[in-house]
Protein backbone atom coordinates (compact mmCIF):
# COMPACT_ATOMS: atom_id res chain seq x y z
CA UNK A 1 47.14 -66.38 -30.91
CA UNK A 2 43.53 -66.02 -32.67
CA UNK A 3 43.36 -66.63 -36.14
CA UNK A 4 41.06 -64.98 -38.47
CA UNK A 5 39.56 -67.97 -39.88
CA UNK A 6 35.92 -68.76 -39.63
CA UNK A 7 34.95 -68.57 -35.95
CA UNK A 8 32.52 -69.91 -33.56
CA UNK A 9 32.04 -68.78 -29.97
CA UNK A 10 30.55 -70.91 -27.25
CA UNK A 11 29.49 -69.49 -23.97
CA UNK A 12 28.63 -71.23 -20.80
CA UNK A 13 30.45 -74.24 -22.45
CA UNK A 14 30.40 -76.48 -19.51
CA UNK A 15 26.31 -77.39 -20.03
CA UNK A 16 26.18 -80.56 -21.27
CA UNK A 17 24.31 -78.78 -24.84
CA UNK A 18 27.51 -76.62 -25.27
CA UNK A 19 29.92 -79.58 -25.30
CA UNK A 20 27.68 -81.21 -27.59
CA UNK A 21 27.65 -78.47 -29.97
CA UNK A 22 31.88 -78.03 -29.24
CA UNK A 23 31.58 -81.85 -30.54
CA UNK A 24 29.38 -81.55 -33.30
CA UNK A 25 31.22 -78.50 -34.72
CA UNK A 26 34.58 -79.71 -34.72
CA UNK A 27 33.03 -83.15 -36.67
CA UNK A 28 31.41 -81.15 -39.26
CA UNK A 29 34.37 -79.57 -39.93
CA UNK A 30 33.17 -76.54 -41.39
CA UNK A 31 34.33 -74.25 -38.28
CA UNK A 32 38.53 -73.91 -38.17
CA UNK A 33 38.13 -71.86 -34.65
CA UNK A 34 36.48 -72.58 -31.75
CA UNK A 35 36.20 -70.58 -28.60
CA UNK A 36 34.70 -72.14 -25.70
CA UNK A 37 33.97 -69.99 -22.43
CA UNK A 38 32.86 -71.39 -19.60
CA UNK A 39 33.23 -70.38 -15.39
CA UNK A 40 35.56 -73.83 -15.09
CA UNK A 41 39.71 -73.30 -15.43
CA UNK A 42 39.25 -77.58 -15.88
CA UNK A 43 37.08 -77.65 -19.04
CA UNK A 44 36.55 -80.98 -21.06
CA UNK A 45 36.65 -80.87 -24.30
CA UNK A 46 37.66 -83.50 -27.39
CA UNK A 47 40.84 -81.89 -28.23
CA UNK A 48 41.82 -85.44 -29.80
CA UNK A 49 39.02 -84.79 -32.56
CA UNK A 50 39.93 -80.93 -32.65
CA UNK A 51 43.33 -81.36 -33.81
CA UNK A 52 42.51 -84.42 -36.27
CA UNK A 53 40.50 -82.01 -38.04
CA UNK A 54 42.43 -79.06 -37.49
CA UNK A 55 39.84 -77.41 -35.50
CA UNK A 56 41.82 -74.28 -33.12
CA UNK A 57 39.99 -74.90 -29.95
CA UNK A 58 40.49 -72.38 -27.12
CA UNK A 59 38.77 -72.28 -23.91
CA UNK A 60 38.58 -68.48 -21.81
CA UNK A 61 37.24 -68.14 -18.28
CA UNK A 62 34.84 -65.88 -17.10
CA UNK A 63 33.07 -65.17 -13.88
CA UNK A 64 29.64 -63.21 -15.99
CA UNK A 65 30.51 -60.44 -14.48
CA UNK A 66 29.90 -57.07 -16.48
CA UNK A 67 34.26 -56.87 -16.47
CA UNK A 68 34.94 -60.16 -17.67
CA UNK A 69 32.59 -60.33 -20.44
CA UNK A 70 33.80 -57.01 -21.64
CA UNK A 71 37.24 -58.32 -20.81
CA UNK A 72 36.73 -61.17 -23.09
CA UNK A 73 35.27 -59.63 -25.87
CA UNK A 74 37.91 -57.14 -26.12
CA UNK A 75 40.44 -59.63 -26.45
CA UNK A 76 37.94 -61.73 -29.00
CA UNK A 77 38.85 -58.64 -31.36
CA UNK A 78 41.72 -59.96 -33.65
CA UNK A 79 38.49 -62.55 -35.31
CA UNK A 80 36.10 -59.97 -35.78
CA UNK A 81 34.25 -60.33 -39.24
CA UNK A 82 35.01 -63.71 -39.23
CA UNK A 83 32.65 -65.23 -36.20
CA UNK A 84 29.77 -67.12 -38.00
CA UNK A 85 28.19 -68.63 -34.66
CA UNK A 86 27.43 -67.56 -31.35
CA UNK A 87 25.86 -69.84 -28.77
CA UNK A 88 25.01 -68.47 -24.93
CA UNK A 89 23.92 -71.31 -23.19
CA UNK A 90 24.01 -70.16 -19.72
CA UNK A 91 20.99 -71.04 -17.53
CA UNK A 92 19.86 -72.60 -14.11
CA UNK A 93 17.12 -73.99 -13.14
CA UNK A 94 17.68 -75.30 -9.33
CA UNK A 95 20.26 -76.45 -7.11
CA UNK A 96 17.97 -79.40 -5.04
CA UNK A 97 18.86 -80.87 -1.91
CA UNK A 98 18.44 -85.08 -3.08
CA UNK A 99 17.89 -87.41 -0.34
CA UNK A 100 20.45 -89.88 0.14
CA UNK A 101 19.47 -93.46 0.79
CA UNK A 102 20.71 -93.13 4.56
CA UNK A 103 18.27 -90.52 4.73
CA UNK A 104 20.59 -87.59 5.25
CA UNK A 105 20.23 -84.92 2.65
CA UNK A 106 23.42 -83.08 0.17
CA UNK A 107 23.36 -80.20 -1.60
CA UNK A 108 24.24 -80.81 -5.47
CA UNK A 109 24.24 -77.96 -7.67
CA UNK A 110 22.37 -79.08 -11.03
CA UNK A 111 22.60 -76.08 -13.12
CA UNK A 112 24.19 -74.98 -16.21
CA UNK A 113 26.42 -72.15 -14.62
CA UNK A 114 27.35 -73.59 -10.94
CA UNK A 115 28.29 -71.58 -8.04
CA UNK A 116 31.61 -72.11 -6.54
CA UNK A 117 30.03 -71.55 -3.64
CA UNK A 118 26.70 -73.81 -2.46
CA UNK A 119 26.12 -73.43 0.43
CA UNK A 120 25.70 -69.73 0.63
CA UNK A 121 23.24 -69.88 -1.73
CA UNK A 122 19.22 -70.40 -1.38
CA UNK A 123 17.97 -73.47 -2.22
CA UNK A 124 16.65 -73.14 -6.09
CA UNK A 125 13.61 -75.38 -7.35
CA UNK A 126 10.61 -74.82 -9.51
CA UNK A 127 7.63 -73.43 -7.77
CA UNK A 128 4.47 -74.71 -7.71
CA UNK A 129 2.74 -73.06 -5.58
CA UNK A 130 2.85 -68.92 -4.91
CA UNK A 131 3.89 -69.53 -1.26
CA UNK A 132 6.78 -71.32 -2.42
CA UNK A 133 8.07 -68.10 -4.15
CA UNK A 134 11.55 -67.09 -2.72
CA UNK A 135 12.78 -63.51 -3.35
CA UNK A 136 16.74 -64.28 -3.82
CA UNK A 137 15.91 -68.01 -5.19
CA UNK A 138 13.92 -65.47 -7.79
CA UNK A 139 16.82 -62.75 -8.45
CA UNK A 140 19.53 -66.08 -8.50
CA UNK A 141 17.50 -67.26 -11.70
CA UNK A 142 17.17 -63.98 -13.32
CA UNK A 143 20.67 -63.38 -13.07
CA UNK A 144 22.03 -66.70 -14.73
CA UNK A 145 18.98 -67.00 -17.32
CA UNK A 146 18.43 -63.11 -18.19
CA UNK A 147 20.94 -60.65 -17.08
CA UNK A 148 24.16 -62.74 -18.17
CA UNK A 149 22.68 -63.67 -21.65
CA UNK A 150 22.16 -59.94 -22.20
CA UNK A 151 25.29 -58.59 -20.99
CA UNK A 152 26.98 -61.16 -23.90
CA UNK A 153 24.69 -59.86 -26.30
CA UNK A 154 24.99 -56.17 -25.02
CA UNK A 155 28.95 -56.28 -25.67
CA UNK A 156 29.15 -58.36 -28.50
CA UNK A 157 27.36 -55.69 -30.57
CA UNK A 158 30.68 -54.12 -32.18
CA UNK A 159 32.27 -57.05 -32.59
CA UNK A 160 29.99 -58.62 -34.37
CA UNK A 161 28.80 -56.10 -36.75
CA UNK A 162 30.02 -56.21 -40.22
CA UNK A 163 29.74 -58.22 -43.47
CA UNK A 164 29.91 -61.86 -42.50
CA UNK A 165 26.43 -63.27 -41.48
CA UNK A 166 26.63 -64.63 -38.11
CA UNK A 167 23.61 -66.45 -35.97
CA UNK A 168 23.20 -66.27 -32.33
CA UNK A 169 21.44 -69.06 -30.78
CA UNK A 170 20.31 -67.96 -27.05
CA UNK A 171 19.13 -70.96 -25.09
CA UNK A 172 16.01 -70.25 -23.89
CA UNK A 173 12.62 -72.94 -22.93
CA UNK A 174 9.16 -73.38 -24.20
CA UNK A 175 7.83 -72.42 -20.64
CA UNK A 176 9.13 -68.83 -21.26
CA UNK A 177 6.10 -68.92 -24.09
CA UNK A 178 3.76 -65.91 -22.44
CA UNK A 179 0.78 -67.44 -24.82
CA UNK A 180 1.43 -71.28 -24.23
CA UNK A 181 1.50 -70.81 -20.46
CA UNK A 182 -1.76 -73.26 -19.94
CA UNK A 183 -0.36 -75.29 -16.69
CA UNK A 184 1.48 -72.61 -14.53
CA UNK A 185 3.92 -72.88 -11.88
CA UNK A 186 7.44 -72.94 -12.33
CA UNK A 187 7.33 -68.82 -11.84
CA UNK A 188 10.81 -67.32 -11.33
CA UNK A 189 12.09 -69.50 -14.36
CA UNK A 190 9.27 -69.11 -16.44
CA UNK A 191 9.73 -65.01 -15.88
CA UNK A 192 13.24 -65.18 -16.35
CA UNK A 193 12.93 -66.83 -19.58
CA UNK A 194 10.30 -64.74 -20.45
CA UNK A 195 12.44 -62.10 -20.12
CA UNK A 196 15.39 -63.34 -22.00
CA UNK A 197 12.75 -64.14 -24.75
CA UNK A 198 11.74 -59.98 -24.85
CA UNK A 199 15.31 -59.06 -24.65
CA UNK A 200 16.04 -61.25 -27.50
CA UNK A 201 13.35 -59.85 -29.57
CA UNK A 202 14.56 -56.17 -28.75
CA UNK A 203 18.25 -56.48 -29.43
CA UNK A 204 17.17 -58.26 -32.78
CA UNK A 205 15.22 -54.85 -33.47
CA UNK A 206 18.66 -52.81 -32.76
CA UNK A 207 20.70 -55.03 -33.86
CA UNK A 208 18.47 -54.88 -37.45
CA UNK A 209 20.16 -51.16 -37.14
CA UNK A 210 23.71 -51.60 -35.78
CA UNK A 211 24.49 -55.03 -37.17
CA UNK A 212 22.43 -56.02 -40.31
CA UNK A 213 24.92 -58.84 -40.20
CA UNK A 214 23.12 -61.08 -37.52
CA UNK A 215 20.56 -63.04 -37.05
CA UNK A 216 18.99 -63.88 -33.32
CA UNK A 217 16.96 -67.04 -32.57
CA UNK A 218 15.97 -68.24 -28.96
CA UNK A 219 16.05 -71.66 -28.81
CA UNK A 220 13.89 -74.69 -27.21
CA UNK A 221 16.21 -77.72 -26.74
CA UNK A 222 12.96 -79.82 -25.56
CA UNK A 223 13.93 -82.27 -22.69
CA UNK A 224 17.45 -83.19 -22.82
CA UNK A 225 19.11 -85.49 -20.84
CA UNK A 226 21.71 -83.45 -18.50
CA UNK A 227 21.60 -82.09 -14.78
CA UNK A 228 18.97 -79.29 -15.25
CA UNK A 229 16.61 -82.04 -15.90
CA UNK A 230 17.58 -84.88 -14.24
CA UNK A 231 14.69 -84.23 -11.19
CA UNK A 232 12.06 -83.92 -13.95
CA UNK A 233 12.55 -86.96 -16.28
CA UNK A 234 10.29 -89.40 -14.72
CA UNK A 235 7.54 -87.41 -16.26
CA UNK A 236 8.60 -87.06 -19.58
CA UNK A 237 6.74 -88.83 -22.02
CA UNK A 238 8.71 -91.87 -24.07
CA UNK A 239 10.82 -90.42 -27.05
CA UNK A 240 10.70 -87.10 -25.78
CA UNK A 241 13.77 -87.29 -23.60
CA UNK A 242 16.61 -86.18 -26.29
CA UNK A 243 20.44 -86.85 -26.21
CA UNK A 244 22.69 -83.76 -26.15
CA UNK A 245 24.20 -84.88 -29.19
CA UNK A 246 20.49 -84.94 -31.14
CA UNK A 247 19.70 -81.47 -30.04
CA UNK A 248 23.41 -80.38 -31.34
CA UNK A 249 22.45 -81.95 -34.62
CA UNK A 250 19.47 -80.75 -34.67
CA UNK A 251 19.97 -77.30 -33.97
CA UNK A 252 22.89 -77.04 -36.85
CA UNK A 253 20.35 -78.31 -39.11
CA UNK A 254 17.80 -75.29 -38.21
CA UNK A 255 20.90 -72.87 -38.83
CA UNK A 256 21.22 -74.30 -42.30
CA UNK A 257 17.20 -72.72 -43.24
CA UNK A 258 16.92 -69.93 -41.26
CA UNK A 259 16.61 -66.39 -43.24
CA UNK A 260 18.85 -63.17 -42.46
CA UNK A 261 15.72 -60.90 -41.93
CA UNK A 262 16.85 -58.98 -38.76
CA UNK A 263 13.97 -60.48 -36.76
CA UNK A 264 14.18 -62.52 -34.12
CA UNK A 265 13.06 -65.94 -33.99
CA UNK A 266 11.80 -68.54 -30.97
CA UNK A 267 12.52 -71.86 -32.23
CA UNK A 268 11.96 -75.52 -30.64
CA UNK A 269 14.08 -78.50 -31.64
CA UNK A 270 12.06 -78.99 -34.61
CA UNK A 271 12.49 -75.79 -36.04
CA UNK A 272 8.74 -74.83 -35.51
CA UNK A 273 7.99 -71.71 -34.27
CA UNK A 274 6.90 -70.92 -30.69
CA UNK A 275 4.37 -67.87 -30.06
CA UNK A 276 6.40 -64.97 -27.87
């Protein structure tokens, strides 16, 4: 049963950002609910530390399609008024084949919202080159880093309108920056974030209507240390390769300045603003 206690929901739980955040809530003690949704039936979470501090932590399962979200939602409608925190952390960024030692190749699906089934699907890596630009590798990003962010956002509208201030962090990336594009490459997930950056930025304007209540920020983790990156670390500079567990901390902190002025804001791990 849902309890109308102060709420947080956290979608696409299974990243290795969401569980951090599950963690970080439940130790600051400040949330008594947690709802953690996620594509996985199996999902880990520290229910140890969730009942010591009398944290309610549920998990739901969803496929991201249009029916389950609305499914969900609906049923999220008992805690309405009291849901101070959304996080959508769904994304993908490839699914590489890695070369095995034996020099035969597997398929491992590094992404933030896996498909159940691999093999069907293309083969998803960053471009860097136009040739290399796939049509469904291209429509396979948009989906998991655009359309299912904004079909949360579309249908959680009415149940998060009211008097209780609630922020919505939206995972986005620093390479969906339109203005601080200087290097290139990387084009389907560039667009797609891109595109979850405008669609943030225009449901904060009708949301500034509809649900006064809510504040929307998109949010740069920088270069943390799960799947989606795991191909990419070698070239990230020393320092700059963060811990899930900093970037929860860190973006909790940001929470604690930000200002309820119904705009939307793009936001690195720093809390320094990024240019659209």
């Amino acid at each position: 049963m849902l309890n109308s206690t102060q709420s947080a929901i956290i979608i696409g739980a299974s990243s290795g950002i969401a569980r951090a955040i599950v963690d970080q809530l439940i130790a600051n003690n400040d949330i008594e609910q947690i709802i953690t949704v996620s594509q996985s039936t199996q999902y880990q979470a520290t229910v140890t530390d969730a009942i010591k501090n009398k944290v309610n932590l549920q998990h739901m399962v969803s496929d991201y399609t249009a029916e389950s979200i609305a499914k969900i939602c609906d049923s999220l409608a008992p805690i309405k008024g009291h849901i101070v925190n959304v996080f959508i952390c769904n994304g993908r960024l490839h699914n590489q084949v890695d070369k095995q030692a034996n020099g035969s190749s597997t398929a491992e699906v590094q992404s933030l919202t896996s498909s159940k089934d691999t093999t069907s699907s293309p083969l998803l890596a960053p471009e860097k080159r136009l040739e290399e630009i796939n049509p469904e590798s291209m429509q396979a990003l948009f989906h998991s880093n655009t359309i299912v962010p904004m079909m949360w956002l579309q249908q959680l509208t009415t149940l998060l309108k009211g008097k209780q201030p609630c922020i919505i962090t939206v995972l986005s990336a620093r390479v969906g920056s339109i203005s601080d594009n200087h290097l290139g490459g990387w084009y389907s997930y560039r667009a797609s974030k891109a595109a979850l950056n405008m669609l943030i930025k225009t449901t904060a304007i009708e949301y500034g209507r509809r649900a006064k209540n809510v504040k929307l920020i998109a949010f740069h983790p920088g270069t943390t240390d799960t799947d989606l990156s795991k191909p990419f670390q070698h070239n990230v500079p020393e320092g700059k390769l963060f811990t899930t567990e900093f970037v929860a901390q860190q973006l909790l902190t940001i929470h604690q300045g930000l200002s309820f002025n119904r705009e939307a804001e793009f936001l690195d791990w720093q809390g320094k603003t990024i240019p659209w």
